[in-house]
N, C-alpha and C. Protein backbone atom coordinates (compact mmCIF):
# COMPACT_ATOMS: atom_id res chain seq x y z
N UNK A 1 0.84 -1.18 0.00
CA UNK A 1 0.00 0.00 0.00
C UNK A 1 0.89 1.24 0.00
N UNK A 2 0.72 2.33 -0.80
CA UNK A 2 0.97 3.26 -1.12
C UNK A 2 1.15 4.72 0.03
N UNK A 3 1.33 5.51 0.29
CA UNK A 3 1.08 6.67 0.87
C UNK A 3 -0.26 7.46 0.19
N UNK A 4 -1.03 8.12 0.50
CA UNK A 4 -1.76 9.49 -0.33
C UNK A 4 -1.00 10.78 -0.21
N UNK A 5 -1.76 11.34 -1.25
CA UNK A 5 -0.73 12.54 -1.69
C UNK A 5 -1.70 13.58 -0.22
N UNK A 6 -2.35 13.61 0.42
CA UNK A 6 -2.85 14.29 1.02
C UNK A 6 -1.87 14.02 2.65
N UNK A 7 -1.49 12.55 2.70
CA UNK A 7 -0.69 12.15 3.65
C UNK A 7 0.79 12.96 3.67
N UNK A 8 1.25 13.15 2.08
CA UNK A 8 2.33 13.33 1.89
C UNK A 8 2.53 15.33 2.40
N UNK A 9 1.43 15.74 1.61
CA UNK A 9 1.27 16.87 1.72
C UNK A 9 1.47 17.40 3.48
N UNK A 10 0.52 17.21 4.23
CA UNK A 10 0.68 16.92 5.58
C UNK A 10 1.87 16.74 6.58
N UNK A 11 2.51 16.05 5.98
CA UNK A 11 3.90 15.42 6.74
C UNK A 11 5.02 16.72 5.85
N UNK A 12 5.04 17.27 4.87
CA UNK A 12 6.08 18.09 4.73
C UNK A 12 5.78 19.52 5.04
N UNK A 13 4.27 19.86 5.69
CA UNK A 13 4.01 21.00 5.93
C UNK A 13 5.32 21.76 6.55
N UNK A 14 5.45 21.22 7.58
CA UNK A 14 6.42 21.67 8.69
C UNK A 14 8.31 21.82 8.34
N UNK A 15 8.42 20.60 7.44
CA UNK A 15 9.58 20.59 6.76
C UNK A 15 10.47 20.57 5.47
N UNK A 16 11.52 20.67 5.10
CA UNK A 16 11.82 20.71 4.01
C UNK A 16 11.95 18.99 3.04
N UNK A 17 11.97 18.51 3.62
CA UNK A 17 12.34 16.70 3.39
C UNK A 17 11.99 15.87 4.14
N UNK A 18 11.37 15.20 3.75
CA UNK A 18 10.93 13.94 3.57
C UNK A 18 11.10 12.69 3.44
N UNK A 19 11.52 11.74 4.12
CA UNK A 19 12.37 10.54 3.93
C UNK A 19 11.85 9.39 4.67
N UNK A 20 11.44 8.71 3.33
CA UNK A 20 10.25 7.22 4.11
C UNK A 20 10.60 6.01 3.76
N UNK A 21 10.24 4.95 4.58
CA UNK A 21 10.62 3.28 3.87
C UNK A 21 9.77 3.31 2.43
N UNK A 22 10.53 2.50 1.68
CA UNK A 22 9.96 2.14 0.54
C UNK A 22 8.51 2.00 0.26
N UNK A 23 7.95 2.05 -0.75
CA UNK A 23 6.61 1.50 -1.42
C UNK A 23 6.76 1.18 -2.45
N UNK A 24 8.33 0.44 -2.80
CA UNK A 24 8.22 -0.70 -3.96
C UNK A 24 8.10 0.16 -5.31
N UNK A 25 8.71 1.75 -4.98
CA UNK A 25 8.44 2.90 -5.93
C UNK A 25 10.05 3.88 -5.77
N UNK A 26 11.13 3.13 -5.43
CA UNK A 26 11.78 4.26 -5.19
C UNK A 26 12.20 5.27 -5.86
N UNK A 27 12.22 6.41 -5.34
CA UNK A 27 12.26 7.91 -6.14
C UNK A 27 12.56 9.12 -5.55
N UNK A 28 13.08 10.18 -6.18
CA UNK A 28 13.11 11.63 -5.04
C UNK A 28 11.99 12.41 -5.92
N UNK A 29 11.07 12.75 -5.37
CA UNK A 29 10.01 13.43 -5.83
C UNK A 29 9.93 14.89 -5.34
N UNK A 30 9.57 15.67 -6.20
CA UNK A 30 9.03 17.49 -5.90
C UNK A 30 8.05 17.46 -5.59
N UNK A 31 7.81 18.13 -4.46
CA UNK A 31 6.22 18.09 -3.99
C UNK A 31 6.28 19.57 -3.58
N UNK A 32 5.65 20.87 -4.78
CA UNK A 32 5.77 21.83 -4.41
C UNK A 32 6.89 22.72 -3.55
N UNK A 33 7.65 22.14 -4.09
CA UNK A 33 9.54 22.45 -3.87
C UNK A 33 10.20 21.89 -3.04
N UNK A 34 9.40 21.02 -2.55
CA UNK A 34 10.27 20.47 -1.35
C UNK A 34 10.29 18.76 -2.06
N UNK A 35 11.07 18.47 -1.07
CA UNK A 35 11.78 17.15 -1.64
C UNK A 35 11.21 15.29 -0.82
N UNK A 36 10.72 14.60 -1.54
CA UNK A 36 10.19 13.48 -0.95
C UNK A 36 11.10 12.45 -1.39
N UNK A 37 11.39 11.87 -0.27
CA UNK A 37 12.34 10.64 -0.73
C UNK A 37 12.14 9.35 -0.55
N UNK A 38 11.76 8.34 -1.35
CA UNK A 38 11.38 7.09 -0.91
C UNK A 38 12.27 6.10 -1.11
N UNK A 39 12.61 5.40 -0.25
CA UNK A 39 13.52 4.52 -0.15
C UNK A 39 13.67 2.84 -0.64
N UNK A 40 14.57 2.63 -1.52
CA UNK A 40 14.33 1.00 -2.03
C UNK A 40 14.37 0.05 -1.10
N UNK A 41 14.08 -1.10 -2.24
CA UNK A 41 14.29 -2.47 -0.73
C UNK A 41 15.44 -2.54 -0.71
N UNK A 42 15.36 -3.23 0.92
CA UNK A 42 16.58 -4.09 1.24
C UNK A 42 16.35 -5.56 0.96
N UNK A 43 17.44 -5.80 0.56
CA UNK A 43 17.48 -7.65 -0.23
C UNK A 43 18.38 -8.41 0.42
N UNK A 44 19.03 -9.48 -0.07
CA UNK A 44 20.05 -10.28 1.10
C UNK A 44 21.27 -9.81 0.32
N UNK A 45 21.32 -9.22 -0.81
CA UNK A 45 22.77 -8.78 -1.15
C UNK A 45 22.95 -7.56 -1.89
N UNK A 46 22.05 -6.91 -1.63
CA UNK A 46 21.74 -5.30 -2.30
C UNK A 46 20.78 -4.84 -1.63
N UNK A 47 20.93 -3.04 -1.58
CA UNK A 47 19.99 -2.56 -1.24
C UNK A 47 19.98 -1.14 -2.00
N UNK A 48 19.09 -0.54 -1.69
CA UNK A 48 18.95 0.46 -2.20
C UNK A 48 19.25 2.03 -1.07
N UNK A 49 20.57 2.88 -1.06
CA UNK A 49 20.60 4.09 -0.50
C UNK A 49 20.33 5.38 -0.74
N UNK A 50 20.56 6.12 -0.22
CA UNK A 50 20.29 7.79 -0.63
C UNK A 50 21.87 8.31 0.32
N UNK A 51 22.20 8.95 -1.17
CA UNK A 51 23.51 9.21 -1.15
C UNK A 51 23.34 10.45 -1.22
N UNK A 52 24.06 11.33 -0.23
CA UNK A 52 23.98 13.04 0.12
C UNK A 52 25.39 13.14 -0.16
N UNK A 53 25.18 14.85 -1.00
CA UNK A 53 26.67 15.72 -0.87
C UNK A 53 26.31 16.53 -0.26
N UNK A 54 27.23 16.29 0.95
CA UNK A 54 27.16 17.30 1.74
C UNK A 54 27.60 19.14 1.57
N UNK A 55 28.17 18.94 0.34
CA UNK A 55 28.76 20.38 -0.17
C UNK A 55 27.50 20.37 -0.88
N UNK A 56 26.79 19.89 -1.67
CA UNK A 56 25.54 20.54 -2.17
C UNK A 56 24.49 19.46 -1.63
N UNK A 57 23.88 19.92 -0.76
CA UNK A 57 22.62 19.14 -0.33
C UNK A 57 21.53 19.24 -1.74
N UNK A 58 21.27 20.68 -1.66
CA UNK A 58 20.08 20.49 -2.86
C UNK A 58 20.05 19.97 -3.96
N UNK A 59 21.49 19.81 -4.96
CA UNK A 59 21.57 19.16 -5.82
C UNK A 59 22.24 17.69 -5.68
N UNK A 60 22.66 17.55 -4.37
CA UNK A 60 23.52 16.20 -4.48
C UNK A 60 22.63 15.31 -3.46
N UNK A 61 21.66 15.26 -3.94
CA UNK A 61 21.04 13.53 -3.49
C UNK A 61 20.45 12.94 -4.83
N UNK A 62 20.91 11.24 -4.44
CA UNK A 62 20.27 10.25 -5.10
C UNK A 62 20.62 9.09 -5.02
N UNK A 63 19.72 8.45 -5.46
CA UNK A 63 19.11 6.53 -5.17
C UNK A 63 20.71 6.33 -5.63
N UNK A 64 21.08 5.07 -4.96
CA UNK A 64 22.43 4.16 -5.24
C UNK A 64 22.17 2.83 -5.08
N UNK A 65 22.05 1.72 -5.91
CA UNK A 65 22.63 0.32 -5.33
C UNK A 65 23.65 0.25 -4.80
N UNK A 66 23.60 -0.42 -3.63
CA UNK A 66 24.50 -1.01 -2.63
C UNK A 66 24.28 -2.48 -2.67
N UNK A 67 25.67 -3.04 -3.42
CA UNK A 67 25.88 -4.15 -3.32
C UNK A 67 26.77 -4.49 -1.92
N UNK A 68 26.35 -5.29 -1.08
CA UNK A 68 27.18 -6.35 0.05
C UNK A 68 27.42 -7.25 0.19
């Protein structure tokens, strides 16, 4: 099951980002400028991260396989 966009809306009132377990959808989404991040699965030998630059936050995130 999914989130609603009314759920989503709600939860970033207050903040700039957004960062949730997966829904089998992972993605960084714009939601009226602010940033939603949904997170991939974890598997027994990969997973899915969110990789930050810390010198540019706004432009430096995104999804990575992580192989282990």
């Amino acid at each position: 099951m999914d989130v609603n966009q009314q759920a989503i809306e709600r939860a970033l009132n207050d903040v700039d980002v957004l960062i949730h377990g997966h829904t089998h959808r992972p993605e960084i989404h714009d939601v009226h400028g602010k940033k939603r991040i949904v997170l991939g699965d974890w598997r027994a030998d990969q997973a899915q991260i969110l990789e930050i630059n810390e010198n540019n936050f706004s432009m430096g995130l995104s999804l990575k396989v992580w192989n282990y």
